[in-house]
Protein backbone atom coordinates (compact mmCIF):
# COMPACT_ATOMS: atom_id res chain seq x y z
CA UNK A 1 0.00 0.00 0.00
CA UNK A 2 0.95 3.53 -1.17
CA UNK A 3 2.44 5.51 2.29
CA UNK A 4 -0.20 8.36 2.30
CA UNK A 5 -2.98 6.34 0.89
CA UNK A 6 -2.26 4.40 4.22
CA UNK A 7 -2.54 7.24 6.49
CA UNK A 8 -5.55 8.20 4.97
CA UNK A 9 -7.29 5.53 6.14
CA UNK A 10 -6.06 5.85 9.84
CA UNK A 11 -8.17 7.00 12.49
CA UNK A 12 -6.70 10.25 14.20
CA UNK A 13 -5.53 13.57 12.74
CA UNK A 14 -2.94 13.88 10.27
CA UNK A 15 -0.19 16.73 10.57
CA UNK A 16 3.31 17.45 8.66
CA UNK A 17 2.03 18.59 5.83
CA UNK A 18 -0.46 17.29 3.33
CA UNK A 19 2.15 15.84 0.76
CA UNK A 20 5.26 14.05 1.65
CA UNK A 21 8.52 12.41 -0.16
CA UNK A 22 7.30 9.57 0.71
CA UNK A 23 3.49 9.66 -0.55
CA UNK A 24 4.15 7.38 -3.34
CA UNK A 25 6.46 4.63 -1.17
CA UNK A 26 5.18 1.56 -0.74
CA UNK A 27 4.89 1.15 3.18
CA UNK A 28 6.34 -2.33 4.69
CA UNK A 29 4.97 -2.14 8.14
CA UNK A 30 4.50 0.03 11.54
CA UNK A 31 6.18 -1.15 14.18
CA UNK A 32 6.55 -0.02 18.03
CA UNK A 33 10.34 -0.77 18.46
CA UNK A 34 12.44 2.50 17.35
CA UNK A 35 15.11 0.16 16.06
CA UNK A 36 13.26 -1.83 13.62
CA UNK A 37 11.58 2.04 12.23
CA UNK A 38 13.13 2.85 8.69
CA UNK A 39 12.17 4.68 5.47
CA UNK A 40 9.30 1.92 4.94
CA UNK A 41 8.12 1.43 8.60
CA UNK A 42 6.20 3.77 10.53
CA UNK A 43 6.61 4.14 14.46
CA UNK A 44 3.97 3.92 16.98
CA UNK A 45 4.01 5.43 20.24
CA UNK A 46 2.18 3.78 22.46
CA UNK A 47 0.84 4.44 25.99
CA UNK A 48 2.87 1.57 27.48
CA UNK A 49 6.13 3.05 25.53
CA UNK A 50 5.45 7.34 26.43
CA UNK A 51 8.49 6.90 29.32
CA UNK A 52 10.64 6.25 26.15
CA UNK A 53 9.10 8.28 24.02
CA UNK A 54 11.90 11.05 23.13
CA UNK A 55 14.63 8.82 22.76
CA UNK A 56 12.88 6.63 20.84
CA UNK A 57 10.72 9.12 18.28
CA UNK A 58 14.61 10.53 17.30
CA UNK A 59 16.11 6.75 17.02
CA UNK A 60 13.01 6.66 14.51
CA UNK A 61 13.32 9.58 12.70
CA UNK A 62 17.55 8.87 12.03
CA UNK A 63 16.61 5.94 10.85
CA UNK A 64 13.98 7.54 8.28
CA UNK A 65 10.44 6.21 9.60
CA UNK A 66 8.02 8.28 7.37
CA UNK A 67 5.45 9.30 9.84
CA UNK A 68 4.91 8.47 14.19
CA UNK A 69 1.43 7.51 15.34
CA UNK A 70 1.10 9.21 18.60
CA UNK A 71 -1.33 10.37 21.34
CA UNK A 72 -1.65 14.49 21.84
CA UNK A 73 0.72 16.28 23.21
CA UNK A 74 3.77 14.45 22.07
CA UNK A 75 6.53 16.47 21.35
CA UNK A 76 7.68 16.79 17.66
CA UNK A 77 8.77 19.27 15.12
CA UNK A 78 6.30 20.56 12.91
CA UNK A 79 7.81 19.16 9.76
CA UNK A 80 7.68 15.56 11.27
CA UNK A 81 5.04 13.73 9.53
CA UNK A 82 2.08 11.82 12.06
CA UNK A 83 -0.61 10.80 12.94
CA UNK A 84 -2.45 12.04 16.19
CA UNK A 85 -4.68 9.87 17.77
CA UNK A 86 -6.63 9.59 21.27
CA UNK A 87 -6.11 6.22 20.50
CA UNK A 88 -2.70 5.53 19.14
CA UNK A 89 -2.57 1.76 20.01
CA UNK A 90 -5.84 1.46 17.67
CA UNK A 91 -4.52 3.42 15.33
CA UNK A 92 -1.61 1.62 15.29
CA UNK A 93 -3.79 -2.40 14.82
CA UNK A 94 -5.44 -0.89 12.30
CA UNK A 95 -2.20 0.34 10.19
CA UNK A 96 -0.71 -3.07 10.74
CA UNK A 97 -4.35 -4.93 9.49
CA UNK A 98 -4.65 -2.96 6.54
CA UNK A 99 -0.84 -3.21 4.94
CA UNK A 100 -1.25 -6.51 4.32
CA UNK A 101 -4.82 -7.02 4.91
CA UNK A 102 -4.80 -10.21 5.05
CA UNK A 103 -8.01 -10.86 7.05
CA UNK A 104 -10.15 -9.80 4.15
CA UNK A 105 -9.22 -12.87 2.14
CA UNK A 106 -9.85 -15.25 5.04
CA UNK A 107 -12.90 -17.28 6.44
CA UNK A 108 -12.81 -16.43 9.99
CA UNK A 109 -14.37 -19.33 12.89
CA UNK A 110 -14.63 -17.27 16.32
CA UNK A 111 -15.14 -19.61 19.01
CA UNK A 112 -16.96 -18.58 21.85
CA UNK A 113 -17.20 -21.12 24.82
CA UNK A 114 -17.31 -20.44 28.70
CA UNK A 115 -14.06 -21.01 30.80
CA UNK A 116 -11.24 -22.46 29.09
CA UNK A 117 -13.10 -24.75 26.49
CA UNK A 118 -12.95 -21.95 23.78
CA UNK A 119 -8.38 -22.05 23.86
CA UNK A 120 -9.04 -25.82 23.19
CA UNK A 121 -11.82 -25.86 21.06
CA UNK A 122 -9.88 -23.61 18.97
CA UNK A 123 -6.90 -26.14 18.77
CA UNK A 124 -9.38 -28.94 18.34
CA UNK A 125 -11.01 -27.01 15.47
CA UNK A 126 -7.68 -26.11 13.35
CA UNK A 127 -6.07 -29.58 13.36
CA UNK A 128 -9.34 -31.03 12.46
CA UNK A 129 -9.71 -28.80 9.43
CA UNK A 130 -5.83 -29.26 8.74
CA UNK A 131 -6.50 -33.21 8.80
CA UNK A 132 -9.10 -32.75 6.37
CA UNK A 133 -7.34 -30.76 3.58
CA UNK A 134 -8.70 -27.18 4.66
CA UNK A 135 -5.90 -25.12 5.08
CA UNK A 136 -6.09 -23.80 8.49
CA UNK A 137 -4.57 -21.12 10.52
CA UNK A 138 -4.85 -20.99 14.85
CA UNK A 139 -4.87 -18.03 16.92
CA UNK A 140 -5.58 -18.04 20.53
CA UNK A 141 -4.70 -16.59 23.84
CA UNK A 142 -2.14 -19.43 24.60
CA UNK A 143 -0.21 -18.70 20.90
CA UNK A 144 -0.66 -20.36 17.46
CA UNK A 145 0.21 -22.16 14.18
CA UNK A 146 0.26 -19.60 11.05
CA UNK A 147 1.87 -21.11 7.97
CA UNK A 148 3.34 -24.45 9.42
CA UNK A 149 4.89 -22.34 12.35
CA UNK A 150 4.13 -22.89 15.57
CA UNK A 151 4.15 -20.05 18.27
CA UNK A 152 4.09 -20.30 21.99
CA UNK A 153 3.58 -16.46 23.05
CA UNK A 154 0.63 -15.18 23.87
CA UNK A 155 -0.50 -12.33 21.27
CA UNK A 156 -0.01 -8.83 21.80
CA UNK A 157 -1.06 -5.35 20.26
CA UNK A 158 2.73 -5.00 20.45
CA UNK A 159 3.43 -7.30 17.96
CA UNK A 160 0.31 -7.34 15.91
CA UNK A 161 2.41 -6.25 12.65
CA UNK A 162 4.40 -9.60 12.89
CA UNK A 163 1.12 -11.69 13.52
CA UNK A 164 -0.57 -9.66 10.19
CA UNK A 165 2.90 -10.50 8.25
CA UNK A 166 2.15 -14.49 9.21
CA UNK A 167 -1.18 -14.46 7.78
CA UNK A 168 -0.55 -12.75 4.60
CA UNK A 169 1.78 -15.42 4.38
CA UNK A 170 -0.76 -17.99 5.32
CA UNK A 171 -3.08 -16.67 2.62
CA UNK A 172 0.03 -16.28 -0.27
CA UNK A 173 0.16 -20.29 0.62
CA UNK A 174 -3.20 -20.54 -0.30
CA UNK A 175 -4.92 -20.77 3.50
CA UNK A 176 -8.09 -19.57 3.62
CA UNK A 177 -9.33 -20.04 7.31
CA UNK A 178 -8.28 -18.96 10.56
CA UNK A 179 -9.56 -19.90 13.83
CA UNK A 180 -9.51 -17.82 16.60
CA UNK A 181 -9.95 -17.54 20.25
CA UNK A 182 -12.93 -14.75 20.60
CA UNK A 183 -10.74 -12.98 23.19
CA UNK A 184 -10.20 -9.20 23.49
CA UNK A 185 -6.39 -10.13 23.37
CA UNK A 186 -6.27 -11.83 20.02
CA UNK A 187 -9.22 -9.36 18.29
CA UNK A 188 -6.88 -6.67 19.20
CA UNK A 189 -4.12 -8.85 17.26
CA UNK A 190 -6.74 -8.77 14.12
CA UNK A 191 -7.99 -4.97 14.35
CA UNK A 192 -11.07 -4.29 12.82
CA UNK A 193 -10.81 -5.51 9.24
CA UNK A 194 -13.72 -7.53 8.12
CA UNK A 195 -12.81 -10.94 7.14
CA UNK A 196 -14.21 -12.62 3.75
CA UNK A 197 -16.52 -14.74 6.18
CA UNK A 198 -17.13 -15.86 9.56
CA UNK A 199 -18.56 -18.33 11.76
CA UNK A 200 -19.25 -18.80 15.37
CA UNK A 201 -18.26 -21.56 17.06
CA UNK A 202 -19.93 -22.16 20.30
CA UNK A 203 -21.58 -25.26 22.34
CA UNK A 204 -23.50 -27.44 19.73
CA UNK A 205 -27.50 -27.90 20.43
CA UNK A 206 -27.25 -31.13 18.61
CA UNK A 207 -24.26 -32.57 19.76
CA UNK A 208 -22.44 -35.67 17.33
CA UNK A 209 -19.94 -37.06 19.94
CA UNK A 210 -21.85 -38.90 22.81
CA UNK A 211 -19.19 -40.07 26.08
CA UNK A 212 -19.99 -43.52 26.88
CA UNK A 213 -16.31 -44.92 29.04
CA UNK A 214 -13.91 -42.25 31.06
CA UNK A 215 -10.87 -43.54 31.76
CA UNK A 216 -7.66 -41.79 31.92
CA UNK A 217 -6.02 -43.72 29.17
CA UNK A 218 -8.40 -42.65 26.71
CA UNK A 219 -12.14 -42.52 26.31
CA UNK A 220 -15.01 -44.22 24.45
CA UNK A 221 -17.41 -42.65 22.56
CA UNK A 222 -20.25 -42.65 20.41
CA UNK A 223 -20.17 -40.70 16.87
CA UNK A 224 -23.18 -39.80 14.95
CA UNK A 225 -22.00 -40.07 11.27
CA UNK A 226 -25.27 -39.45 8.95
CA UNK A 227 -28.06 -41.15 9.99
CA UNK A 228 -25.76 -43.31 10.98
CA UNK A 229 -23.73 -43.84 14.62
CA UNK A 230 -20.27 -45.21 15.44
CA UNK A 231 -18.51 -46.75 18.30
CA UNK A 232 -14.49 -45.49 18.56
CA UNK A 233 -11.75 -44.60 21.46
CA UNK A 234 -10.19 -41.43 21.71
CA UNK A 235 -7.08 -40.67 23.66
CA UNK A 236 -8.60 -37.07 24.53
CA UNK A 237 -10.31 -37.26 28.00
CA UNK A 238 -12.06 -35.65 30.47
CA UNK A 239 -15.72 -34.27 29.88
CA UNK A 240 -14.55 -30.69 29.16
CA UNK A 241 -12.27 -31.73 26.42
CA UNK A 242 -14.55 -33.91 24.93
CA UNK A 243 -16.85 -31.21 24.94
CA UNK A 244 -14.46 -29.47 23.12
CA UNK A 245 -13.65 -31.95 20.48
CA UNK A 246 -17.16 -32.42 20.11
CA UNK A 247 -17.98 -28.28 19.23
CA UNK A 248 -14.96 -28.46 17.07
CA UNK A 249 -16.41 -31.72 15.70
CA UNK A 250 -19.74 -30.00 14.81
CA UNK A 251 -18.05 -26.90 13.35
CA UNK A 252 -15.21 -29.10 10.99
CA UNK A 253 -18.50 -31.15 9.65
CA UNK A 254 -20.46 -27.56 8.87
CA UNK A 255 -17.43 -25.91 7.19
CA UNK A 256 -17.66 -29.36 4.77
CA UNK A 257 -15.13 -31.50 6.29
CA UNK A 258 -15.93 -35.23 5.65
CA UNK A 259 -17.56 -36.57 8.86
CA UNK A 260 -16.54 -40.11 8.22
CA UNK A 261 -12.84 -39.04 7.28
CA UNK A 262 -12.67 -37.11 11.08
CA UNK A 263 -14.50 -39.88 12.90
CA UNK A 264 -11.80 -42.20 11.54
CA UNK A 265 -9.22 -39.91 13.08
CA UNK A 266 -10.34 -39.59 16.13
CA UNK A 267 -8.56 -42.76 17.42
CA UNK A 268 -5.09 -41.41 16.96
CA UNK A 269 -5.67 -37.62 17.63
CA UNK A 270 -3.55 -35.32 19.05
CA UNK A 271 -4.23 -34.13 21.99
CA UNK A 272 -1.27 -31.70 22.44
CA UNK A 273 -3.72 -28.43 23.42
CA UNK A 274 -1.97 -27.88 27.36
CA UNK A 275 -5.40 -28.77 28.50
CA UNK A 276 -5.95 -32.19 30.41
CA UNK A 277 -2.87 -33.02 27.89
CA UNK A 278 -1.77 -36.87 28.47
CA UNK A 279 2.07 -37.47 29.27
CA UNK A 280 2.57 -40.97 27.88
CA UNK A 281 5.90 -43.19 28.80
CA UNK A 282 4.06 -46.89 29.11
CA UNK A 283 3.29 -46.19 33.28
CA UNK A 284 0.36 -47.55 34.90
CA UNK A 285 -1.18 -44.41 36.16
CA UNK A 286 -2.03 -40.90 34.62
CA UNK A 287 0.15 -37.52 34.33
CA UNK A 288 -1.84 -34.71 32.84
CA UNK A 289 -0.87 -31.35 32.37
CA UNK A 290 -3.76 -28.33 32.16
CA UNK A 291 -3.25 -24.61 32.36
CA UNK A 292 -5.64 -23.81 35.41
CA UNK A 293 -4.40 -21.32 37.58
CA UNK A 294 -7.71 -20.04 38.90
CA UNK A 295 -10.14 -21.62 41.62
CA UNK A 296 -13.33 -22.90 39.16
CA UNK A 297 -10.23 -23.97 36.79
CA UNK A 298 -8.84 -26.24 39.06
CA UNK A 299 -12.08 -27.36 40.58
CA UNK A 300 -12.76 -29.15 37.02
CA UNK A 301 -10.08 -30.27 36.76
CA UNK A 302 -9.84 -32.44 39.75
CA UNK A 303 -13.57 -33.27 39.40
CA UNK A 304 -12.96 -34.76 36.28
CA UNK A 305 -9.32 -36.35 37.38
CA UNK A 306 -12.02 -37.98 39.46
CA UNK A 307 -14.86 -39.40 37.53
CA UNK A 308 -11.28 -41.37 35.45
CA UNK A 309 -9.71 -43.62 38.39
CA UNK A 310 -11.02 -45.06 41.38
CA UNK A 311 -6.83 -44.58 42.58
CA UNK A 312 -6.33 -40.91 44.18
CA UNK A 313 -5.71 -37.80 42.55
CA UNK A 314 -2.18 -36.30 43.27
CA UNK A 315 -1.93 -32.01 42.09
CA UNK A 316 0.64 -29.83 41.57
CA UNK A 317 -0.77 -26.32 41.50
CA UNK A 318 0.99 -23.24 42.42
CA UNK A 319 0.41 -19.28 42.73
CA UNK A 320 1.39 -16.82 39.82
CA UNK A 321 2.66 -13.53 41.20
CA UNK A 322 -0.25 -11.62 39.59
CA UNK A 323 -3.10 -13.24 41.41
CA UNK A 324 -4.47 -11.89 44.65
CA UNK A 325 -4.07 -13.32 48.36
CA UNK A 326 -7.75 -13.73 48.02
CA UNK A 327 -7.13 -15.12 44.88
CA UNK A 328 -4.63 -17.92 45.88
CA UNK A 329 -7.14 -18.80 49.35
CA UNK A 330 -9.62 -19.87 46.87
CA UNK A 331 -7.00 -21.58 44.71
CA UNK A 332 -6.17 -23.54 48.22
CA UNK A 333 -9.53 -24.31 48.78
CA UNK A 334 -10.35 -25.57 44.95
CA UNK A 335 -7.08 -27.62 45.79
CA UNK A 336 -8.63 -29.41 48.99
CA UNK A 337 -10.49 -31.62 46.67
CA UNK A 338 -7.09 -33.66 45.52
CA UNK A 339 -5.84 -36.39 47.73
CA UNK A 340 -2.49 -34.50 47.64
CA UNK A 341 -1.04 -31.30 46.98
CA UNK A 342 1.80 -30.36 46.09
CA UNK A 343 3.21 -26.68 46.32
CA UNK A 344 5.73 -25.48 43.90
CA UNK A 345 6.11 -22.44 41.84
CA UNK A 346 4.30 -21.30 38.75
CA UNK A 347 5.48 -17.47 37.70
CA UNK A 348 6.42 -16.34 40.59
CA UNK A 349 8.63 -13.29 39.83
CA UNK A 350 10.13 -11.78 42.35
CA UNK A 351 8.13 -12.76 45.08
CA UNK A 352 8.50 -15.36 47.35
CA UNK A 353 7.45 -18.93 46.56
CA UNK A 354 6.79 -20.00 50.97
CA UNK A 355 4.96 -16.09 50.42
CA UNK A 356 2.47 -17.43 47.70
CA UNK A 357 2.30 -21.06 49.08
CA UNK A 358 1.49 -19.17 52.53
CA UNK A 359 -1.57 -17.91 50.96
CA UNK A 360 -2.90 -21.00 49.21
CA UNK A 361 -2.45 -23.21 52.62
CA UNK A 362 -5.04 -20.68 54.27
CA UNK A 363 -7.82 -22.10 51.80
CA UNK A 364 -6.33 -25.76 52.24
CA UNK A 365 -7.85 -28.37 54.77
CA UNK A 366 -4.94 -30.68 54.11
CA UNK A 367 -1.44 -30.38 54.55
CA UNK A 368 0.44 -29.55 51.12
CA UNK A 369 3.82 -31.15 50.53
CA UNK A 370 5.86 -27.55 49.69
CA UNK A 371 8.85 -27.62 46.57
CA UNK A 372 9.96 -24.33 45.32
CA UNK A 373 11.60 -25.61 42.23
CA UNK A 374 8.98 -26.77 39.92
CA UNK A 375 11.58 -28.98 38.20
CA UNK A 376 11.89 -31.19 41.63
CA UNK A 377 8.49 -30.31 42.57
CA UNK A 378 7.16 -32.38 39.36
CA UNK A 379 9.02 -35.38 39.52
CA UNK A 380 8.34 -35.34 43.94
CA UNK A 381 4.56 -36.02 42.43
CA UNK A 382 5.30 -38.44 40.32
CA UNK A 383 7.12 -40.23 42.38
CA UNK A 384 4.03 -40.53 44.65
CA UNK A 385 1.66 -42.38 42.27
CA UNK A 386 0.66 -45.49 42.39
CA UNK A 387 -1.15 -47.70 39.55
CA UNK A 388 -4.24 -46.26 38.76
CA UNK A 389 -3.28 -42.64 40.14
CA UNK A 390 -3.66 -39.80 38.65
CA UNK A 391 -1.07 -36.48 38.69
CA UNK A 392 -1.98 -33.48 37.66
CA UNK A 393 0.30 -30.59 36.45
CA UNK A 394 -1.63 -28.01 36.86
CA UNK A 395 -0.45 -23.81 36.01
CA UNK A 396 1.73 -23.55 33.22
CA UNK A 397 0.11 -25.86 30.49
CA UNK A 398 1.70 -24.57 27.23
CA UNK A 399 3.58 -21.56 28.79
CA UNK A 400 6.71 -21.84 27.86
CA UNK A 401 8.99 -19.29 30.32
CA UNK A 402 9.31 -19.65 33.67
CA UNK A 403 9.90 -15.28 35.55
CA UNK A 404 11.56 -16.16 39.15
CA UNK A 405 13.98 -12.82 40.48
CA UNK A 406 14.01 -11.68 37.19
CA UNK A 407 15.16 -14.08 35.29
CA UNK A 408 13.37 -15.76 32.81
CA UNK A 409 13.83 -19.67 32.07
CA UNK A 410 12.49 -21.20 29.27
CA UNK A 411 10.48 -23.88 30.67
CA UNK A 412 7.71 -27.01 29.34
CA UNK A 413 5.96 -29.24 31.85
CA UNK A 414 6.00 -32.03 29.23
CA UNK A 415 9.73 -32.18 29.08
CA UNK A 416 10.09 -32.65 33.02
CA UNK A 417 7.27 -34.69 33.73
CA UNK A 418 8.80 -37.30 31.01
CA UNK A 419 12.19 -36.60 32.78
CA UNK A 420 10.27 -37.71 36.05
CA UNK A 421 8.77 -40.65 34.38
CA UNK A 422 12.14 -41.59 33.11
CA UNK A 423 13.74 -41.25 36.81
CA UNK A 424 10.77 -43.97 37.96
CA UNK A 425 11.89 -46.12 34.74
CA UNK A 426 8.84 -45.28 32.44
CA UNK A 427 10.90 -44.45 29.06
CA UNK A 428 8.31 -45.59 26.64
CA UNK A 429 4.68 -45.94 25.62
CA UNK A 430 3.61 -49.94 25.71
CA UNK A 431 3.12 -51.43 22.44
């Protein structure tokens, strides 16, 4: 897109001049990082970024950005070319969406479920289209996959001009979906470009996967294919994720997937989504790993854990150094319903771990086996099930950093609970 046609189309008040050099440049991107500015990239200024502001808008303008998206009362030279908004960070989305635009050529599935079902719905959704030949692209509040590449991050306004650049290269590979998380987080991501088409993706009134076995090695269930029905195992489990798989199921089938093709898949899916995700070695009792970190969260979770194993239910839960004292009672108190908890860290920053445990042992009727290091603290809880158990790893899910004193780690339950496994002698799935 032509540089002034782009700031035309801008919301906020344009100043500088009404013709620049660089009206008939083709404009790469915006950006908020002052280094990455340059004669095709604009520079945002954002509210989070005003303390840098000065230093930054001249880094920008010796490197030869075009024009700053601002907020009032910035302080600039007459002759520097901007954009003045009230708003700068939606000014700034909406620059990034329409460069590329590449929402506009995409069919767009929002899901909408309560708690966490819509983050795994959303994952459900995407590899069931990608199994079936629709080319698919996933963005949720956990991360995504955009043209074969996976992310872990969660999206930010921040970085919406490198999420935009992934889809247009989605769409230049010939994707046409995308499935999103209906989150404010990842519609700020998107800005407010229409896409081609959209769907809504929320609980299905007529439902086509029936639970008929829970167990925590994998579940039976009924399929409604047609007029006709099907018996099959799944390894997902849990009610919640089959509830998931099952609005994902419903939405695949409406956007034309083949309903026999997906019910054949179902038996070997991946269940990879951070939520009641299975951590297979061969061993004779269950480790799961789910990204609760509130109260109702973690309630689920155990209830479920439950309704899978007549063994007990071992948890490893922690406090993140953003919730409340409040917060992390009720998180104690959602805990209570495990047969044994186990206290370890989960982003603690630079707070205390014994501080946050302190908090969650006022909700808990039990007495909580206490590990700081998550590392030890995950393999401690392994090493207390017995056949038939089940452990849950319960906080991070997909998150892949670890913040304690800050520093950051880069961190993934899976890898340590197979390292615990391994330390018990579980190095492989049975035949």
């Amino acid at each position: 897109m032509l540089h002034d046609s782009l700031l035309a189309r801008l919301p906020g008040d344009l100043h500088g001049g009404k013709h620049s050099q660089s009206a008939d440049q083709t404009i790469r991107g915006v950006t908020t990082h002052p280094d990455r500015a340059g004669p095709n990239t604009n520079c945002a200024v954002l509210p989070s970024t005003l303390s840098a502001a000065p230093v930054g808008i001249q880094t920008a303008l010796k490197r030869g950005t075009p024009a700053i998206i601002c907020p009032p009362d910035t302080a600039l030279t007459r002759r520097t070319r901007r954009i003045v908004a009230d708003q700068p960070s939606l000014t700034f989305v909406t620059a990034a969406a329409l460069n590329n635009n590449p929402v506009s050529h995409l069919h767009l599935f929002r899901v909408r479920l309560p708690e966490n079902l819509s983050a795994q719905t959303a994952t459900l959704l995407h590899r069931l289209l990608e199994a079936s030949d629709h080319r698919s692209a996933l963005l949720t509040s956990h991360g995504g996959c955009i043209a074969g590449r996976h992310f872990l991050q969660s999206p930010s306004e921040t970085d919406c001009h490198e999420w935009q650049c992934f889809l247009a290269a989605h769409v230049r590979t010939g994707g046409r979906l995308l499935v999103i998380e209906d989150v404010s987080g990842v519609r700020n991501v998107l800005g407010h470009v229409p896409p081609r088409s959209e769907s809504i993706v929320s609980l299905p009134s007529n439902s086509l996967i029936e639970p008929l076995a829970l167990n925590w090695r994998g579940s039976r269930i009924r399929i409604r294919v047609g007029p006709s029905e099907r018996l099959a195992h799944t390894p997902v489990v849990g009610r919640s994720s089959l509830a998931a798989l099952d609005a994902a199921f419903v939405a695949a089938v409406a956007a034309g997937a083949d309903p026999s093709r997906l019910a054949a898949l179902l038996t070997s899916f991946d269940c990879d989504t951070g939520f009641m995700e299975p951590i297979r070695a061969g061993q004779s009792f269950g480790v799961f790993i789910d990204a609760a970190t509130e109260a109702t969260a973690l309630e689920r979770l155990i209830r479920e854990a439950r309704e899978m194993t007549q063994g007990s239910v071992i948890l490893l839960t922690g406090a993140s150094a953003r919730s409340t004292p409040e917060q992390q009672r009720q998180l104690g108190e959602a805990a209570s319903q495990a047969d044994q908890v186990n206290l370890t860290s989960d982003n603690p920053r630079s707070i205390e771990v014994d501080s946050l445990s302190r908090d969650i042992q006022h909700g808990l009727n039990q007495t909580a086996h206490l590990q700081p290091d998550r590392r030890r603290a995950i393999s401690d809880a392994i090493r207390m099930a017995r056949s038939g158990d089940i452990v849950l790893l319960a906080g991070k899910g997909t998150h892949p950093i670890q913040e304690i004193n800050g520093t950051i780690l880069p961190w993934d339950d899976r890898t340590h609970a197979r390292n615990g496994l391994a330390a018990c002698g579980w190095v492989g799935d049975l035949p």
